[in-house]
Protein backbone atom coordinates (compact mmCIF):
# COMPACT_ATOMS: atom_id res chain seq x y z
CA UNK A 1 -19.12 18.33 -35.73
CA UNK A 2 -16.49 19.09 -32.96
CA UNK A 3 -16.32 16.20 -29.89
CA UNK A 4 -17.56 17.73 -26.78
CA UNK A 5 -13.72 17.90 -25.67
CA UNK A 6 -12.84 19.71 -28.78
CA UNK A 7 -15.72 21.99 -28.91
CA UNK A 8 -13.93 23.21 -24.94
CA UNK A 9 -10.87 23.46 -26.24
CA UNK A 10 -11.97 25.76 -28.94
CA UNK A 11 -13.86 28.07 -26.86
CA UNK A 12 -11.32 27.91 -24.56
CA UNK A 13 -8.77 29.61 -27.12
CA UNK A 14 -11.93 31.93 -27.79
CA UNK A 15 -11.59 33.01 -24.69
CA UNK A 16 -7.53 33.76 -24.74
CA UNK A 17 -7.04 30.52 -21.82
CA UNK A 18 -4.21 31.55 -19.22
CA UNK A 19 -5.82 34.02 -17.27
CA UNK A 20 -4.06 34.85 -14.58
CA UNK A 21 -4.98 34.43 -11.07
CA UNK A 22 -5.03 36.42 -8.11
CA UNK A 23 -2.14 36.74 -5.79
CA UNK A 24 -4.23 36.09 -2.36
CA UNK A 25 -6.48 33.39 -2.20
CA UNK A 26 -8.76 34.87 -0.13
CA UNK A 27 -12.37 33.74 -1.18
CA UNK A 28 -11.16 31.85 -4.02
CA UNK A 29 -13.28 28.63 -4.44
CA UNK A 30 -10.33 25.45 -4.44
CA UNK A 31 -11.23 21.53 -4.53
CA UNK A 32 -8.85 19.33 -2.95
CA UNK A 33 -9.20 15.54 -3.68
CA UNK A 34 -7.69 13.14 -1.73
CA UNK A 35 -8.01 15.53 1.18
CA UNK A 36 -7.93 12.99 3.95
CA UNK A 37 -4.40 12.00 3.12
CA UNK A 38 -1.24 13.03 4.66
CA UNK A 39 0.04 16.29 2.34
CA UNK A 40 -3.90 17.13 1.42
CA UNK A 41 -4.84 17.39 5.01
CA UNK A 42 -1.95 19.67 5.78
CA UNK A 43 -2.79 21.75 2.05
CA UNK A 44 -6.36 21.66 3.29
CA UNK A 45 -5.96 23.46 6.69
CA UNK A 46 -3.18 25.80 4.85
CA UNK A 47 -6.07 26.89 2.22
CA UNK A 48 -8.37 27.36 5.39
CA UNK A 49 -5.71 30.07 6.52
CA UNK A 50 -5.09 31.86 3.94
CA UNK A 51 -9.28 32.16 3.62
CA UNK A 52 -9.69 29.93 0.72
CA UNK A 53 -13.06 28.87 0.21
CA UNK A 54 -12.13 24.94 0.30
CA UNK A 55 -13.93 21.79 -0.55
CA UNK A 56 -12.38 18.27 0.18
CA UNK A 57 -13.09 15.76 -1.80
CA UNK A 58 -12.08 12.17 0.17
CA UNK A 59 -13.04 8.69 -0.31
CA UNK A 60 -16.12 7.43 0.48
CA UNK A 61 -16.66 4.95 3.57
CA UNK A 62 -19.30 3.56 5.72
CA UNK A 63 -17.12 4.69 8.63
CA UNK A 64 -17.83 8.40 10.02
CA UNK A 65 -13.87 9.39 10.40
CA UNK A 66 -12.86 11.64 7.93
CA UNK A 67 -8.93 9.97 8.53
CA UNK A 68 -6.19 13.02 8.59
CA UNK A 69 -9.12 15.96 8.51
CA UNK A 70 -9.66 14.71 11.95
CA UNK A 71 -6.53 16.28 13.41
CA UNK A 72 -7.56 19.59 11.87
CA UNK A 73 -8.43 22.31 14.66
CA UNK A 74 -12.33 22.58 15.10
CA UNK A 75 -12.62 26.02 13.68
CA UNK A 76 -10.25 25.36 10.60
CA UNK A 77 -12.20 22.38 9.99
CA UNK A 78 -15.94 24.25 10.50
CA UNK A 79 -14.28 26.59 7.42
CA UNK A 80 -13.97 23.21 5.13
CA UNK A 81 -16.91 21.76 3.25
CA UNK A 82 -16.54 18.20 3.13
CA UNK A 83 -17.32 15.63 0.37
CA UNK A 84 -17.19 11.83 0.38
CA UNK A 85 -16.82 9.97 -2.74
CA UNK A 86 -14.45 8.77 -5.80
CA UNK A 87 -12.54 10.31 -8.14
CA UNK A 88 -13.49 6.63 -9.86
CA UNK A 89 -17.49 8.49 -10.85
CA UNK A 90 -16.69 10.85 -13.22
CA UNK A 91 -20.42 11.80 -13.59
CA UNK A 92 -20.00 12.83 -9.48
CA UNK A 93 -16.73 14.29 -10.98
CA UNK A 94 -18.18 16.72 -13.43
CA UNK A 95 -21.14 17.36 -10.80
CA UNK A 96 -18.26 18.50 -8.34
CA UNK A 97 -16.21 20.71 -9.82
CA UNK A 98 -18.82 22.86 -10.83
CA UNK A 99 -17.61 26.52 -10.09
CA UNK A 100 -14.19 25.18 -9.13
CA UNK A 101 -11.69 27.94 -9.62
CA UNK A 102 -8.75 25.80 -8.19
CA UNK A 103 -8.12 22.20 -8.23
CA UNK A 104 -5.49 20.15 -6.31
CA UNK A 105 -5.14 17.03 -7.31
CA UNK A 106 -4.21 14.55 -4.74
CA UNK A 107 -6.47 11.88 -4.62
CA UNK A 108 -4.27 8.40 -5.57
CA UNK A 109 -3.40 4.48 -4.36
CA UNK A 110 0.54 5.53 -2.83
CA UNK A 111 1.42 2.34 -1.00
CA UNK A 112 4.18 0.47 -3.15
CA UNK A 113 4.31 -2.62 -1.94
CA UNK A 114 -0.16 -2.63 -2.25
CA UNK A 115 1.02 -2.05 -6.46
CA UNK A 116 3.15 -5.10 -6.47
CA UNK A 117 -0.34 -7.48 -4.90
CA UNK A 118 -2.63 -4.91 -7.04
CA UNK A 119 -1.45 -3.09 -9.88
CA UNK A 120 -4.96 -3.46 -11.60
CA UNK A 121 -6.34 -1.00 -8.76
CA UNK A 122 -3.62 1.88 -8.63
CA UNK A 123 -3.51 1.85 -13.00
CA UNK A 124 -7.77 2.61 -12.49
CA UNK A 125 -7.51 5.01 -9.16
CA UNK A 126 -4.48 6.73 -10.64
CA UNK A 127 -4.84 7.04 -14.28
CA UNK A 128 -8.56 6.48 -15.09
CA UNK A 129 -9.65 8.52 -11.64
CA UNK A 130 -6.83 11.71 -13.22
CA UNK A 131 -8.87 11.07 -16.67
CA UNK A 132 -12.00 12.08 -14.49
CA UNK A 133 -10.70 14.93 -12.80
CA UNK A 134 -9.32 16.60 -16.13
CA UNK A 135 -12.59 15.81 -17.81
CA UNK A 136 -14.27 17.34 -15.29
CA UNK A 137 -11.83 20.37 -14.94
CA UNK A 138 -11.95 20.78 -18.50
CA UNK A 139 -16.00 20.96 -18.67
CA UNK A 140 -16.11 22.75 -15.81
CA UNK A 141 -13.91 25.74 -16.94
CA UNK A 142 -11.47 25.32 -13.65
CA UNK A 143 -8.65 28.08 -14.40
CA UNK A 144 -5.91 25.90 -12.66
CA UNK A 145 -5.30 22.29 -11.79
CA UNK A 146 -2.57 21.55 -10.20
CA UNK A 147 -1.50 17.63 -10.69
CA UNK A 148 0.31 15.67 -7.65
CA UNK A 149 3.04 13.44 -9.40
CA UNK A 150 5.90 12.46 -7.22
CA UNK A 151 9.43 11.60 -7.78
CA UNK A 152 9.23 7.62 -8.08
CA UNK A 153 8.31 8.56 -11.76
CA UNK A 154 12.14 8.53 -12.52
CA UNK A 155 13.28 5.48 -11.14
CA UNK A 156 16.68 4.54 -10.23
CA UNK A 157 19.00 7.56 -11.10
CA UNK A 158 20.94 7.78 -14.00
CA UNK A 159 22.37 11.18 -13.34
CA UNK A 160 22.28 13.13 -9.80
CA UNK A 161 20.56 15.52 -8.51
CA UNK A 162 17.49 15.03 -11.29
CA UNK A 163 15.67 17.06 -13.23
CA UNK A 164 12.74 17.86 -14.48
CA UNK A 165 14.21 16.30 -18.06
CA UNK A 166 15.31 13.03 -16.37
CA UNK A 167 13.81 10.11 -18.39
CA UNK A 168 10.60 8.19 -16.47
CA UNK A 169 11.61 4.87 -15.65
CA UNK A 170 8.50 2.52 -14.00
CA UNK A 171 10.28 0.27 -11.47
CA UNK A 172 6.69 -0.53 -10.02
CA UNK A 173 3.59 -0.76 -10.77
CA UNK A 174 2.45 2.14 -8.45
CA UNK A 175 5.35 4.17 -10.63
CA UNK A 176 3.59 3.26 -14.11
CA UNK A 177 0.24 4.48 -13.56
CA UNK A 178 1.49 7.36 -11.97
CA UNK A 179 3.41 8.11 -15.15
CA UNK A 180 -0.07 7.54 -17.12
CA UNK A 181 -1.57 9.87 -15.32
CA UNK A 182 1.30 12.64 -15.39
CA UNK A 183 1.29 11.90 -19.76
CA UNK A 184 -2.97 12.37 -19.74
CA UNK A 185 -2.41 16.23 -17.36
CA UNK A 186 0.50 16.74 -20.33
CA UNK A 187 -2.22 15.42 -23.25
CA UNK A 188 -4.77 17.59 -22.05
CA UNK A 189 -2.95 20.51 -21.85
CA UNK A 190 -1.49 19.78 -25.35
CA UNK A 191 -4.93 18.93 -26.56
CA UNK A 192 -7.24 21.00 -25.14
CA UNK A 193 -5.19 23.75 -23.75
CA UNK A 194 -6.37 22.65 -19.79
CA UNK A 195 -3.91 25.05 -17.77
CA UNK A 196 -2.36 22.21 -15.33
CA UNK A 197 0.81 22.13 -13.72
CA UNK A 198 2.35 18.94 -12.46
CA UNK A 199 4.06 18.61 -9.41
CA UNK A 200 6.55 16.15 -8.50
CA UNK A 201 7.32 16.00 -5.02
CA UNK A 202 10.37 14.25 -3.57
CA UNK A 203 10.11 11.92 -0.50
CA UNK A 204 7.80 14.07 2.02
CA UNK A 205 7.47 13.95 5.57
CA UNK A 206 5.87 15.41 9.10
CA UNK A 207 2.75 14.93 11.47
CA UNK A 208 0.22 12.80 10.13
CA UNK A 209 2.10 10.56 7.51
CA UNK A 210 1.11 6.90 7.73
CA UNK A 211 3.49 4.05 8.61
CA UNK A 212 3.91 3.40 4.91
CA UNK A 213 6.38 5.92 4.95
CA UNK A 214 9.91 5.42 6.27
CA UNK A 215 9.98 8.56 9.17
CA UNK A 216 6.91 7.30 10.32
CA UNK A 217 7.80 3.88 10.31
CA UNK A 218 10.94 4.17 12.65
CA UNK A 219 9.80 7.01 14.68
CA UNK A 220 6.64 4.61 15.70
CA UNK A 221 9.16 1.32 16.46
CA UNK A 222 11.04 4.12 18.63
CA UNK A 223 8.18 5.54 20.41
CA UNK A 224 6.54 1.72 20.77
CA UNK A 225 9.80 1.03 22.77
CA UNK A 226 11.04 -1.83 20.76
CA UNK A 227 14.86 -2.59 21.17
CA UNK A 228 15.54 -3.56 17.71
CA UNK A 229 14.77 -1.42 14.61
CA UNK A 230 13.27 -3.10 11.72
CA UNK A 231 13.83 -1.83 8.44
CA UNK A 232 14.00 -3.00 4.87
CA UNK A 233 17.06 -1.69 2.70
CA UNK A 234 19.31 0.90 4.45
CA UNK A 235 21.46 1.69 1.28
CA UNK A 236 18.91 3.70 -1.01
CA UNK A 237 19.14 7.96 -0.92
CA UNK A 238 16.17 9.60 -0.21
CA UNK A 239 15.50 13.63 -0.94
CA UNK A 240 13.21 14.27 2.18
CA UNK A 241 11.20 17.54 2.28
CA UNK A 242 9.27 18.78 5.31
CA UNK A 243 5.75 18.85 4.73
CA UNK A 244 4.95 22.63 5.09
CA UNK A 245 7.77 22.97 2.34
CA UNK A 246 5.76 21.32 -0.19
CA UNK A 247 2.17 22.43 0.73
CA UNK A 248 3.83 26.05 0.18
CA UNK A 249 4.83 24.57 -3.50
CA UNK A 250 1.13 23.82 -4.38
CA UNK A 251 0.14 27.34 -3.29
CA UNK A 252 2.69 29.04 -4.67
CA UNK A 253 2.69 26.79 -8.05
CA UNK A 254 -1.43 27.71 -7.79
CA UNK A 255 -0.74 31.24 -8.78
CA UNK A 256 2.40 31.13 -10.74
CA UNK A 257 0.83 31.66 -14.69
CA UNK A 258 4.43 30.74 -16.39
CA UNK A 259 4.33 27.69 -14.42
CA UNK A 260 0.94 26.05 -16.87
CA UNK A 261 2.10 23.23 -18.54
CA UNK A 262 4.91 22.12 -16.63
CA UNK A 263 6.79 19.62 -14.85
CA UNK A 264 8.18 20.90 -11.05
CA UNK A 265 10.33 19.14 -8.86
CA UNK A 266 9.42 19.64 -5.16
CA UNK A 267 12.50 18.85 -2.91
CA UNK A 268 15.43 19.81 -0.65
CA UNK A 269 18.32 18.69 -2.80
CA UNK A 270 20.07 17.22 -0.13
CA UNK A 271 20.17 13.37 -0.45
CA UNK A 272 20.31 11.02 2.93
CA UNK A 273 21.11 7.45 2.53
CA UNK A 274 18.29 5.12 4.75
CA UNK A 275 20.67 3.94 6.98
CA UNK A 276 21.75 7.62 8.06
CA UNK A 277 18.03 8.82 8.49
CA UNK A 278 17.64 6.04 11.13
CA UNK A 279 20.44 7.01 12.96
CA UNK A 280 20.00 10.65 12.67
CA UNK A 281 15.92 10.35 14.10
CA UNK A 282 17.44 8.05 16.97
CA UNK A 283 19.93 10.80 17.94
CA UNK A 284 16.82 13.18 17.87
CA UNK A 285 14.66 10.35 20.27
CA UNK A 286 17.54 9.73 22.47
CA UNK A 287 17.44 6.31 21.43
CA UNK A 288 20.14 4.22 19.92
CA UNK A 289 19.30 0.78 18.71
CA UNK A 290 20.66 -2.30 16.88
CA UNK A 291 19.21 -2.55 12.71
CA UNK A 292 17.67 -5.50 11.80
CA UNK A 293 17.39 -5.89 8.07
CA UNK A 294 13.65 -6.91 7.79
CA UNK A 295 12.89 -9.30 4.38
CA UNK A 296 8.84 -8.07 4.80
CA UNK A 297 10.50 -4.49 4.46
CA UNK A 298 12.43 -5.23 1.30
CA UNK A 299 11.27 -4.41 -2.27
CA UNK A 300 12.27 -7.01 -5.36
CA UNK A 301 15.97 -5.81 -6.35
CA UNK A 302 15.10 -4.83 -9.81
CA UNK A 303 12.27 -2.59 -8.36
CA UNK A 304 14.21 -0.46 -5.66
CA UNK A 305 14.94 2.72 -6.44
CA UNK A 306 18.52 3.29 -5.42
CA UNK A 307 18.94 7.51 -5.27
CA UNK A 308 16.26 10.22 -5.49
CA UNK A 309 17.68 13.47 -4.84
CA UNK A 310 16.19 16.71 -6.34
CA UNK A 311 17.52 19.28 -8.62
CA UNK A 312 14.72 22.43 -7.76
CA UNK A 313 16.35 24.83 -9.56
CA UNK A 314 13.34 25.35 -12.17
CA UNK A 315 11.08 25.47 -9.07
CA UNK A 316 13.51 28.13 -7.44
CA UNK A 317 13.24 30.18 -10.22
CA UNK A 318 9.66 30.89 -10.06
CA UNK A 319 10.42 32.08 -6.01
CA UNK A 320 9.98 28.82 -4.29
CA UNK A 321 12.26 27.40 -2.17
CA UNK A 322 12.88 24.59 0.87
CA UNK A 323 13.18 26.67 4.08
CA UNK A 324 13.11 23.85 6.33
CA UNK A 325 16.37 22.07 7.17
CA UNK A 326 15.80 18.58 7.59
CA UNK A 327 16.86 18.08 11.37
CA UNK A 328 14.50 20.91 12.16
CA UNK A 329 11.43 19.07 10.43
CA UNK A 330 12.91 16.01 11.79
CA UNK A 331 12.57 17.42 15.50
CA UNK A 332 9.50 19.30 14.55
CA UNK A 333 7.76 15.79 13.92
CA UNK A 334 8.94 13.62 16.59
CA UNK A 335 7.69 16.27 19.23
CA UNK A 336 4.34 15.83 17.72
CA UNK A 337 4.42 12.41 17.81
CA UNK A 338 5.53 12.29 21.34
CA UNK A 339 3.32 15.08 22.18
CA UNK A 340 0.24 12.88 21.14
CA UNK A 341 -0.70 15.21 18.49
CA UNK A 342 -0.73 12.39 15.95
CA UNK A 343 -0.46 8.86 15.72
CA UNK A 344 1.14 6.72 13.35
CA UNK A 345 -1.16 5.19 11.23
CA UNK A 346 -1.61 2.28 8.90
CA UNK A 347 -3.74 3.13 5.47
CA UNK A 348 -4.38 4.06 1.51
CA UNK A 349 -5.90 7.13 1.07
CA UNK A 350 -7.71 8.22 -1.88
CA UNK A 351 -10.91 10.19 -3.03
């Protein structure tokens, strides 16, 4: 007698799995989880607009905000049905995704310096909650998933730019389980023939990121009015992407049928040392300042990641591309900022 997974995977072939699926989105029914977060609120309201029929799963709290959804506009966020709860209940999982024709993955622990205090909670939230969502995708007959993985998967560089074939290197413990949970979206489209498509998104940035990341973090000291910057290590090259560039990746990737069962870098392929981004947002805030190396800031040596810079040339070939130079996005998010349209904030997000 077949397990249940097996007995899906069988009908699935059955069925010839890898239909395609439409070119608009308009009145397709998509699931975000981790909605609430930086990129899924921004994915979110994009879905909204192009008339998706969107659900957004975030973490369940006693508190009434609904964290990054809150800065939607009030008719984009009337169009999105919202669900609290945790991609940790796979029986509210498999509930869920019932008639789920798109799902976008998001929901996971992302603060690195949280993995090195907790590693025990991003390996369960990352790689047990991803078991739940393809379980539930799986069962539920969802005709794309498209998996969030991001670009701290490869570690420290051994070649430049990288590619998708670059070997996976966990320098922390927030980079292991995210590796887990990128092999289980590869096992269960091996296994069960689940059409997912990972994602791997280099260092992105824009309105609504938390002070985890490092835009955020010196645009807020620069705003605050401090006269020294605080930072942690200035030497390490960063890939950064403007936010709208990679929400138009998950869409696009969303209706790209070549694209099942594969890895995609996400990025610019322009790499900007730490030190250069600081000086570079300070020209853009009319503020120049003095750099204090900060020993709070500072990873453990063997766990920095030294250069992360993108080779998107698989991703370009499918038709997607960066269009937003990064002084542009740069300006684009400091005007916000000043313009009060978001405020740095501190905070994990998950669903």
């Amino acid at each position: 007698m077949l397990n249940p997974l097996a007995a899906i995977w069988a009908n699935r072939q059955a069925a010839k799995l890898g239909k395609g699926l439409p070119v608009s989105l308009d009145g397709v029914r998509v699931l975000v989880t981790g909605a609430s977060g930086f990129i899924g609120s921004h994915l979110t309201e994009t879905l909204v607009r192009a008339n998706a029929r969107v659900t957004a799963l975030i973490h369940y709290s006693s508190r009434e905000d609904e964290a990054n959804l809150d800065a939607l506009d009030g008719e984009i966020r009337k169009s999105v049905e919202v669900v609290r709860g945790d991609i940790l209940d796979g029986h509210a999982m498999h509930r869920l995704f019932r008639g789920r024709e798109i799902v976008f993955h998001l929901a996971a622990q992302i603060a690195i310096p949280y993995s090195y205090q907790s590693p025990h909670i991003f390996l369960a939230t990352n790689a047990t909650g991803t078991l739940h969502v393809l379980e539930a995708s799986l069962a539920n007959d969802v005709s794309r998933v498209i998996h969030t993985s991001t670009s701290e998967v490869y570690g420290t560089a051994r070649y430049t730019p990288i590619d998708e074939n670059h070997p996976l290197q966990a320098q922390s413990p927030y980079a292991a389980s995210k590796i887990a949970a990128d092999k289980l979206a590869q096992s269960f489209r091996l296994s069960f023939g689940l059409p997912v498509v990972i994602l791997r998104p280099f260092n992105t940035f824009g309105p609504r990121q938390s002070s985890r990341a490092i835009v955020p973090t010196i645009m807020g000291q620069l705003l605050s009015g401090v006269h020294v910057l605080k930072l942690g290590a200035l030497a390490p090259v960063r890939d950064l992407n403007f936010v709208g560039d990679t929400v138009s990746g998950f869409l696009h990737f969303a209706q790209v049928d070549s694209a099942v069962g594969r890895e995609f870098n996400l990025g610019s392929g322009v790499g900007l040392s730490i030190g250069d981004l600081a000086f570079r947002i300070m020209k853009i805030a009319g503020r120049e300042l003095p750099i204090q190396s900060d020993e709070a800031r500072m990873r453990p040596d063997d766990s920095e990641v030294m250069e992360l810079v993108c080779d998107n040339r698989r991703a370009r070939a499918t038709g997607w591309s960066s269009q937003v130079a990064l002084d542009e996005g740069l300006h684009r998010t400091w005007q916000a900022l000043v313009q009060g349209k978001w405020k740095v904030r501190t905070g994990v997000f998950r669903a």
